[in-house]
PDB file of N, CA and C in Angstrom:
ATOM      1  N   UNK A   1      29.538   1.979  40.186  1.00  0.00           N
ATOM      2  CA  UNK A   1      29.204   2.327  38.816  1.00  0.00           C
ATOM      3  C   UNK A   1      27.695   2.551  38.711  1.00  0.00           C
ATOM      4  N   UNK A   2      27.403   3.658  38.245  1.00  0.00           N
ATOM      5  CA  UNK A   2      25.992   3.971  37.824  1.00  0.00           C
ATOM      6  C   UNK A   2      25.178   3.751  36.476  1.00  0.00           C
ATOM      7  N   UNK A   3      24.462   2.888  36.355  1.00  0.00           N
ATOM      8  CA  UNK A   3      23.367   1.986  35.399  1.00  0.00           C
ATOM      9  C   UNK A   3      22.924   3.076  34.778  1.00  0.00           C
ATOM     10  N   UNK A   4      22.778   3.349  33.242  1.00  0.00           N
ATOM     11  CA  UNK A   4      22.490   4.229  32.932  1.00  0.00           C
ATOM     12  C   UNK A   4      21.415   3.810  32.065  1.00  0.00           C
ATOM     13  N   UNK A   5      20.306   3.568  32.171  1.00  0.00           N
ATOM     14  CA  UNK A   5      19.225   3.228  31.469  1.00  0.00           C
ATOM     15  C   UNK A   5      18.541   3.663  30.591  1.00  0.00           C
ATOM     16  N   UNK A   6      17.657   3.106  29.739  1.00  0.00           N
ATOM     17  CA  UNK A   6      17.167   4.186  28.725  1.00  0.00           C
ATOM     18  C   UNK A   6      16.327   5.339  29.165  1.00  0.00           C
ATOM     19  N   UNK A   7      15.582   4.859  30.324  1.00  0.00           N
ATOM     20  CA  UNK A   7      14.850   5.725  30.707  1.00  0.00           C
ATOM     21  C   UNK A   7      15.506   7.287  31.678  1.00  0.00           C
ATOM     22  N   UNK A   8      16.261   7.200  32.244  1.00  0.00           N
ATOM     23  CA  UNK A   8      17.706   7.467  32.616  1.00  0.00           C
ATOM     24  C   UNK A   8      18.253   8.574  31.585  1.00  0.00           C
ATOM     25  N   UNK A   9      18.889   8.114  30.814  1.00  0.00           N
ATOM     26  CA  UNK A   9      19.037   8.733  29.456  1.00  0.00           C
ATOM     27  C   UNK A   9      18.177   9.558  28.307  1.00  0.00           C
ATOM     28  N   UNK A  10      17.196   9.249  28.350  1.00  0.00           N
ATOM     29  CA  UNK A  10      16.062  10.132  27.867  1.00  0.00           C
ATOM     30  C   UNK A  10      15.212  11.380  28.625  1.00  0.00           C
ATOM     31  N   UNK A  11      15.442  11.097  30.309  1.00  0.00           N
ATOM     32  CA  UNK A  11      15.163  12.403  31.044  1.00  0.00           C
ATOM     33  C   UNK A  11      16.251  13.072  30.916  1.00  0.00           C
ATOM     34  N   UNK A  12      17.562  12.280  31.124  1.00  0.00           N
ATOM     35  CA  UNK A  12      18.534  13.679  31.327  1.00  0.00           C
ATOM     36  C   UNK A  12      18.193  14.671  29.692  1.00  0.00           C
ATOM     37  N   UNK A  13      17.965  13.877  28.600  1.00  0.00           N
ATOM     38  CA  UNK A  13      18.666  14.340  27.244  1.00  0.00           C
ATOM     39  C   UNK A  13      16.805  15.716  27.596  1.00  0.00           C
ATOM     40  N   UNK A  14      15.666  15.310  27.708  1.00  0.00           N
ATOM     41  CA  UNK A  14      15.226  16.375  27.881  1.00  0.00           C
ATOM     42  C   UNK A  14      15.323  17.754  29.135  1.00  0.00           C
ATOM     43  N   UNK A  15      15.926  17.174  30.020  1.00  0.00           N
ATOM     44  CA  UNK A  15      15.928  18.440  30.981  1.00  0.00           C
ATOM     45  C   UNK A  15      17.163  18.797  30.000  1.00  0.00           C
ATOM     46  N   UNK A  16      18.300  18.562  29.557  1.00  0.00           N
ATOM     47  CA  UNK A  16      19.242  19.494  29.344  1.00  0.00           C
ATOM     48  C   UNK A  16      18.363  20.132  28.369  1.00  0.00           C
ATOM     49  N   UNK A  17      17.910  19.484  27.338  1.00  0.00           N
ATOM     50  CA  UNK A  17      17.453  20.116  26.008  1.00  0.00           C
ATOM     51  C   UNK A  17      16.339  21.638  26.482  1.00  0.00           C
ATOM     52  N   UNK A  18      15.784  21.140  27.133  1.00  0.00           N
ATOM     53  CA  UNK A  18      14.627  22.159  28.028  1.00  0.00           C
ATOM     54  C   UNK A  18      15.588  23.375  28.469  1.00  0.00           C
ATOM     55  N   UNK A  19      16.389  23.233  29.487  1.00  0.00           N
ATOM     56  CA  UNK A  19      17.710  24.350  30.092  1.00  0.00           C
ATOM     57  C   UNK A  19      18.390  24.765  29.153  1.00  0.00           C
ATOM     58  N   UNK A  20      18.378  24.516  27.651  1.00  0.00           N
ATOM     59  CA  UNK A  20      19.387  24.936  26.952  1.00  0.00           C
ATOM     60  C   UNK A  20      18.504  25.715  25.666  1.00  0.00           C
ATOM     61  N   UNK A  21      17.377  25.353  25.640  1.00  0.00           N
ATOM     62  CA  UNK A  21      16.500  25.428  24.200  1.00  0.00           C
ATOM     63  C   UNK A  21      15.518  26.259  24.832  1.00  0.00           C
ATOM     64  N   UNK A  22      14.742  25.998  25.801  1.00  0.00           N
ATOM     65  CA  UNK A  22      13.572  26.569  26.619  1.00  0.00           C
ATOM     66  C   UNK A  22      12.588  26.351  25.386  1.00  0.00           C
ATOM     67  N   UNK A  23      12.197  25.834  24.627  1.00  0.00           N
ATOM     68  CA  UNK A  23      11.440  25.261  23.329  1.00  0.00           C
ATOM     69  C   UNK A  23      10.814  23.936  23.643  1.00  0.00           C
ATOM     70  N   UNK A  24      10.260  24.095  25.018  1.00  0.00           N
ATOM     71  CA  UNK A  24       8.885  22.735  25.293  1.00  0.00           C
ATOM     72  C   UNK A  24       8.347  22.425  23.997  1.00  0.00           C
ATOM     73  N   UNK A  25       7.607  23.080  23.371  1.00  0.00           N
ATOM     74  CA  UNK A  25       6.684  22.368  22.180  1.00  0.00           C
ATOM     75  C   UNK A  25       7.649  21.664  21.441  1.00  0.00           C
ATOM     76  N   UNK A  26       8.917  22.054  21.266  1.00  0.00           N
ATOM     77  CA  UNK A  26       9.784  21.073  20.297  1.00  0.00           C
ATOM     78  C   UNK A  26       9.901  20.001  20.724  1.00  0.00           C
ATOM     79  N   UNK A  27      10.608  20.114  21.970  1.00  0.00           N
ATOM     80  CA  UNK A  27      10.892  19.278  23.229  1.00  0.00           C
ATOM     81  C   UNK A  27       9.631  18.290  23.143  1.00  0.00           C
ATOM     82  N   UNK A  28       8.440  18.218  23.127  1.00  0.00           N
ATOM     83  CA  UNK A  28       7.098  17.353  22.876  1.00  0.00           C
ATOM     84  C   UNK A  28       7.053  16.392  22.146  1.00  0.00           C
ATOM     85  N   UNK A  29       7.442  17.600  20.764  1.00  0.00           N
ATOM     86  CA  UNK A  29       7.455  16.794  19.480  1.00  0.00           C
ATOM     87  C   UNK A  29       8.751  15.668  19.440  1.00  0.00           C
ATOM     88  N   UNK A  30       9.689  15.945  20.021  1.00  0.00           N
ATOM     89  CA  UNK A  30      10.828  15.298  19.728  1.00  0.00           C
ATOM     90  C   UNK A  30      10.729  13.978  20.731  1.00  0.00           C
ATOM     91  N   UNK A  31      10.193  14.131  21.824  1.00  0.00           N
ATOM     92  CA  UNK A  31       9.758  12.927  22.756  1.00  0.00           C
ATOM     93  C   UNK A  31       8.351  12.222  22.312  1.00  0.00           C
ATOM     94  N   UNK A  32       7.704  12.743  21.143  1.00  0.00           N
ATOM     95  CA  UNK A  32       6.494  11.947  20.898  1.00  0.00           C
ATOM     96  C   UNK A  32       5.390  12.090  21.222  1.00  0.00           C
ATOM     97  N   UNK A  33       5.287  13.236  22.472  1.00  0.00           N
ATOM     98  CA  UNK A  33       4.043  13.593  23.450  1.00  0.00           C
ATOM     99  C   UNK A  33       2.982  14.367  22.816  1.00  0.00           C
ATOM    100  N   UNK A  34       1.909  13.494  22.762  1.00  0.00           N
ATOM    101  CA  UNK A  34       0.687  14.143  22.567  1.00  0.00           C
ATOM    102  C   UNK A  34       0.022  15.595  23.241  1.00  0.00           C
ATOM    103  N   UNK A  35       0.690  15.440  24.061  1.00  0.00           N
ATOM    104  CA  UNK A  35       0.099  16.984  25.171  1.00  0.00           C
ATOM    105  C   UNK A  35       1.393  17.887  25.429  1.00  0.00           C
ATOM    106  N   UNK A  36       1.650  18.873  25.927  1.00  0.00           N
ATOM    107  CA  UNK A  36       2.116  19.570  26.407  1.00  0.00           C
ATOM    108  C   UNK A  36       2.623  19.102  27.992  1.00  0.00           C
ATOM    109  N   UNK A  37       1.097  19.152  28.564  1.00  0.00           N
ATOM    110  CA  UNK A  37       1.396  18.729  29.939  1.00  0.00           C
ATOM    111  C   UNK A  37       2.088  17.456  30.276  1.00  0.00           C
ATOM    112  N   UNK A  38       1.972  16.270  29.121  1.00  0.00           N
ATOM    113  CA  UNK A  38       3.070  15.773  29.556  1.00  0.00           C
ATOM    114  C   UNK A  38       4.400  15.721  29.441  1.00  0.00           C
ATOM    115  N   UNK A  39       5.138  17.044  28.863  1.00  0.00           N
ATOM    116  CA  UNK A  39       5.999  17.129  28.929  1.00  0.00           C
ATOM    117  C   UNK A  39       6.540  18.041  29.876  1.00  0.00           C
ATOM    118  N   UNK A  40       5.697  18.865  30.625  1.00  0.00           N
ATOM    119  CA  UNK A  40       6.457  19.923  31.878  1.00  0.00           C
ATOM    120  C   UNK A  40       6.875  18.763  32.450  1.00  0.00           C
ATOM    121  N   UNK A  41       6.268  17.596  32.603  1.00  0.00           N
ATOM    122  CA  UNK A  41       7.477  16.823  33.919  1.00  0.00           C
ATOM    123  C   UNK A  41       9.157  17.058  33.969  1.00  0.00           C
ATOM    124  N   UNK A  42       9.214  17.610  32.840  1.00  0.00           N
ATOM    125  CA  UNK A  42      10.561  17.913  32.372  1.00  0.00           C
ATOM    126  C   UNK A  42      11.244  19.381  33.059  1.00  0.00           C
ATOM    127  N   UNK A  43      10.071  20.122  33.215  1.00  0.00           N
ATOM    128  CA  UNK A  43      10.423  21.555  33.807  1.00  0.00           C
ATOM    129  C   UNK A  43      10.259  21.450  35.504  1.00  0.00           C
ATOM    130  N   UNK A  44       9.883  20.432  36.183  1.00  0.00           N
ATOM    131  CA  UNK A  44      10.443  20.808  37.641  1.00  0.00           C
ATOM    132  C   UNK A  44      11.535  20.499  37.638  1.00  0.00           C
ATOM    133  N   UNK A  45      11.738  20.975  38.988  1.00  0.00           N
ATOM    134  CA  UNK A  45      13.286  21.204  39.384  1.00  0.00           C
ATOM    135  C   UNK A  45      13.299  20.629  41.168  1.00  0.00           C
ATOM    136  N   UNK A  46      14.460  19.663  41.041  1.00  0.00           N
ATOM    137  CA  UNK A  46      14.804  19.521  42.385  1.00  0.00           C
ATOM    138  C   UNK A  46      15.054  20.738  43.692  1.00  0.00           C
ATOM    139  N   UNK A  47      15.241  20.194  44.402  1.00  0.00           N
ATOM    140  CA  UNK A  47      14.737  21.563  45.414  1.00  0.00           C
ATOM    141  C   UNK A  47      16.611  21.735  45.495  1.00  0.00           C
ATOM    142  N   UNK A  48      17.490  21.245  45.096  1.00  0.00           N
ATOM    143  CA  UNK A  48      18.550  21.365  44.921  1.00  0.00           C
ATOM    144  C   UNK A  48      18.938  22.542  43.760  1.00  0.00           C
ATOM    145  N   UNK A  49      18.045  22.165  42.992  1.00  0.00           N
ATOM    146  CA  UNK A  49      17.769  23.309  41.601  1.00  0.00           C
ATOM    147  C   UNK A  49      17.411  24.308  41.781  1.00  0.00           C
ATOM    148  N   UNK A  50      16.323  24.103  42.281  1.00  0.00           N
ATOM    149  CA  UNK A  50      15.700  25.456  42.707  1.00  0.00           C
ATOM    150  C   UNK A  50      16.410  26.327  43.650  1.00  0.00           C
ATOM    151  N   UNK A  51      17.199  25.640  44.883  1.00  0.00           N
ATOM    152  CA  UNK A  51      18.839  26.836  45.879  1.00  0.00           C
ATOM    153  C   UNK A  51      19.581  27.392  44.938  1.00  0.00           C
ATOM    154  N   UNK A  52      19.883  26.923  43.864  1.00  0.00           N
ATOM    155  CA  UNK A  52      20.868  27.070  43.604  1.00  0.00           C
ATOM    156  C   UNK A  52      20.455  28.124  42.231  1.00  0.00           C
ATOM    157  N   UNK A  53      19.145  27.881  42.011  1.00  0.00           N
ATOM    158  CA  UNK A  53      18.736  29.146  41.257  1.00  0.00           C
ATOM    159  C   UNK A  53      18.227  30.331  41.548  1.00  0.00           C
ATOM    160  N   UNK A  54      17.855  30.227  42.754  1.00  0.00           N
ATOM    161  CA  UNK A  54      17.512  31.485  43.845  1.00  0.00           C
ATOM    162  C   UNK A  54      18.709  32.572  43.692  1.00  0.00           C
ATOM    163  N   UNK A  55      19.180  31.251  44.753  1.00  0.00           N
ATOM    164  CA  UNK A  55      20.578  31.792  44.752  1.00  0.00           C
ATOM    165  C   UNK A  55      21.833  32.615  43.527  1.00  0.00           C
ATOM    166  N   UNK A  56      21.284  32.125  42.277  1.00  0.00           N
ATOM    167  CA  UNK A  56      21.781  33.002  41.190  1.00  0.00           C
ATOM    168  C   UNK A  56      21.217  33.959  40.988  1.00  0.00           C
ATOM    169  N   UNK A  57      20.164  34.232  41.403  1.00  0.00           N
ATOM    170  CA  UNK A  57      18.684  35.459  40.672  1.00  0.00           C
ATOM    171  C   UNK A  57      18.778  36.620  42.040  1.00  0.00           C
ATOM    172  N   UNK A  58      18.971  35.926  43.246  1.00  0.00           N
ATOM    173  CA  UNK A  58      18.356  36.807  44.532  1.00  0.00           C
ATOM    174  C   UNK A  58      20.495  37.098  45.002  1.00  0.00           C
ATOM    175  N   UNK A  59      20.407  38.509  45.101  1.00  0.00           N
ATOM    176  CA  UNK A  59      21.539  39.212  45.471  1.00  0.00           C
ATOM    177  C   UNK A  59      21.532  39.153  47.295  1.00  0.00           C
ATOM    178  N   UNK A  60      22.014  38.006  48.069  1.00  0.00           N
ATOM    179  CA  UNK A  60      21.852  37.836  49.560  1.00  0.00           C
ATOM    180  C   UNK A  60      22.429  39.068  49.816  1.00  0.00           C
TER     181      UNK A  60
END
C-alpha cells in the first residue's frame, strides 16, 4: 500500500493541474507562491515523461 501524503498529494494535484490548464501563474496563485520560479518545479518532467513525449511529437 502506498502512503499518500500531503505533500504527495499536492504535487500530483499541481502537475495534473499544469498538464491540463498550462496556466502556471494560476497554478502559483493557487499554491501560494510568491515567484513564478517556484512553481516550474512543477513543469519538469521525468525522463520517463519526457520518452514518452518525444515519442508522441517525433514520427520514428
Amino acid at each position: 500500500m502506498r502512503l499518500c501524503t500531503l505533500h504527495s498529494f499536492r504535487h500530483r494535484f499541481a502537475k495534473n493541474f499544469i498538464e491540463h490548464s498550462g496556466d502556471i501563474s494560476l497554478l502559483s496563485d493557487l499554491l501560494g507562491h510568491e515567484s513564478l520560479e517556484t512553481t516550474r518545479i512543477y513543469l519538469r518532467r521525468s525522463s520517463t515523461e519526457q520518452a514518452r513525449i518525444v515519442n508522441q511529437v517525433v514520427n520514428w
